[in-house]
C-alpha atoms as a PDB file:
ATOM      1  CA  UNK A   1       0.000   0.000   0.000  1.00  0.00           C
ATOM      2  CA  UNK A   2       2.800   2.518   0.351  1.00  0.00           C
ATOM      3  CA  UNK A   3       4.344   2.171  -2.459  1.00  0.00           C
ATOM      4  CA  UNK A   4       1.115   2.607  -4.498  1.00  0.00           C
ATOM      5  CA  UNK A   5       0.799   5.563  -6.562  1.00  0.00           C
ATOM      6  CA  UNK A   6      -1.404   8.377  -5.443  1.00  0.00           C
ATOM      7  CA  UNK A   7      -4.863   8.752  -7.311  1.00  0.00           C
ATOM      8  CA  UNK A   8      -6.190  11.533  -7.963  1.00  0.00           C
ATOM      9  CA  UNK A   9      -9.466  12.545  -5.436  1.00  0.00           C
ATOM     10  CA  UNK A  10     -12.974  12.454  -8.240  1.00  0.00           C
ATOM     11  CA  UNK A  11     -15.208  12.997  -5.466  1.00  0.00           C
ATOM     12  CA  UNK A  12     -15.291  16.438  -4.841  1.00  0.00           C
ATOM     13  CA  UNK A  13     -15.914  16.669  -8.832  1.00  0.00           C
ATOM     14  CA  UNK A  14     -19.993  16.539  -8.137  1.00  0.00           C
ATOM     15  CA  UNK A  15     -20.126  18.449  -5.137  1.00  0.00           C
ATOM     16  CA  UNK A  16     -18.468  21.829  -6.754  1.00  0.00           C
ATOM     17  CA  UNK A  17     -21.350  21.107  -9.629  1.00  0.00           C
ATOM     18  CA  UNK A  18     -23.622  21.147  -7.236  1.00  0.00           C
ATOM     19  CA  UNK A  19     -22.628  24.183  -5.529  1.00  0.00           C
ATOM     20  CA  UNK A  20     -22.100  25.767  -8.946  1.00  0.00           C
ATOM     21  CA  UNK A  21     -25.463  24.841 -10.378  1.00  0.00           C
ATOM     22  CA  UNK A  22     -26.880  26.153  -7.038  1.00  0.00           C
ATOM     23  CA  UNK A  23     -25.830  29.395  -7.598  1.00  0.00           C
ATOM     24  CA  UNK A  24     -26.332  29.918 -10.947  1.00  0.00           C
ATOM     25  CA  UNK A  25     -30.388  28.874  -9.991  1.00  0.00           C
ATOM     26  CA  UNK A  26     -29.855  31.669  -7.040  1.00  0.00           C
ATOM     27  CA  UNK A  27     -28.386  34.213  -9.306  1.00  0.00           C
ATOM     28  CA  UNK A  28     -31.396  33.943 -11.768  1.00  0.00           C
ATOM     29  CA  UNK A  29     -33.947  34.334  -9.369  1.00  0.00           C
ATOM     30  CA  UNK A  30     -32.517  36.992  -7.601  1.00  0.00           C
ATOM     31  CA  UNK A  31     -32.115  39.034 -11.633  1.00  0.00           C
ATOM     32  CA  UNK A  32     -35.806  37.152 -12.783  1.00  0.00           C
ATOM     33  CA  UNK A  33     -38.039  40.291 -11.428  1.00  0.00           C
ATOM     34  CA  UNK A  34     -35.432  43.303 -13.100  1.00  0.00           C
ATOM     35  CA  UNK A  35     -35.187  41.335 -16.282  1.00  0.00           C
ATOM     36  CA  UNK A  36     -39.439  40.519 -16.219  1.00  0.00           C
ATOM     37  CA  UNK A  37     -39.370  44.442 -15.340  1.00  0.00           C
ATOM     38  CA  UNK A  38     -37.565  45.521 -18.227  1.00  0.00           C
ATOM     39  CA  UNK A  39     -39.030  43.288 -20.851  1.00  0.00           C
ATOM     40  CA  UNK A  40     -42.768  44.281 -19.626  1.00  0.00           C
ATOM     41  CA  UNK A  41     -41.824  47.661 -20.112  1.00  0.00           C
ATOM     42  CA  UNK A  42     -40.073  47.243 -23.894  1.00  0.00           C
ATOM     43  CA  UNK A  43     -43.507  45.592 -24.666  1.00  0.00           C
ATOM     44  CA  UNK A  44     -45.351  48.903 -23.101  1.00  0.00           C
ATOM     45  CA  UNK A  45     -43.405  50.993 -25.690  1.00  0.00           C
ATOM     46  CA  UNK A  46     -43.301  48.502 -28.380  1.00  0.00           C
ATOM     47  CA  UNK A  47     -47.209  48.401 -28.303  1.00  0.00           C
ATOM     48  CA  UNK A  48     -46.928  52.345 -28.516  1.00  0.00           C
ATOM     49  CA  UNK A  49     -48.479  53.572 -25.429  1.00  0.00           C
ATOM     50  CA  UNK A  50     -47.018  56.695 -22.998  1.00  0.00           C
ATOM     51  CA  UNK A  51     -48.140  55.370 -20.009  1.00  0.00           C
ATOM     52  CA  UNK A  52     -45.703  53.303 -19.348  1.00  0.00           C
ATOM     53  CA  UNK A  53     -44.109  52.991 -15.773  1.00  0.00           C
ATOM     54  CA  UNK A  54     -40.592  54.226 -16.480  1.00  0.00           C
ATOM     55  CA  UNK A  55     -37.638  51.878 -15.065  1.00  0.00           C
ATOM     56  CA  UNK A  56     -35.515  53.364 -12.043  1.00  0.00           C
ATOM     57  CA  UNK A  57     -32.194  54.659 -12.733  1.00  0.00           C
ATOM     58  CA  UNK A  58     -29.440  54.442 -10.857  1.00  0.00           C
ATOM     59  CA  UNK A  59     -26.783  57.207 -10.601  1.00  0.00           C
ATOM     60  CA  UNK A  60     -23.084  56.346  -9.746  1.00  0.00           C
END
C-alpha cells in the first residue's frame, strides 16, 4: 500500500457542480423580477403607449 501511486481525489468533482449549479439557480432568481421588469416595459413601448411605468435609474 505505500508504495502505491497516489490517485487523484474524483469525489469532490460533483459536489463543486452542485454548488455551482446552485448558484447559478440563485443568481437567476434573484435578476428574474429586473429582467421581467424591463421586458414588460419594452412591450409597453413597443405596443406604442405613454403610459408606461418608467424603469428606475441608478446614478453612480
Amino acid at each position: 500500500m505505500a508504495g502505491e501511486p497516489h490517485e487523484p481525489r474524483w469525489d469532490i468533482i460533483p459536489l463543486l457542480v452542485l454548488a455551482g449549479l446552485i448558484l447559478a439557480g440563485l443568481a437567476g432568481w434573484w435578476l428574474f423580477p429586473t429582467f421581467y421588469r424591463y421586458i414588460s416595459n419594452q412591450d409597453c413601448i413597443a405596443s406604442g403607449r405613454t403610459d408606461c411605468p418608467s424603469l428606475p435609474t441608478y446614478s453612480r
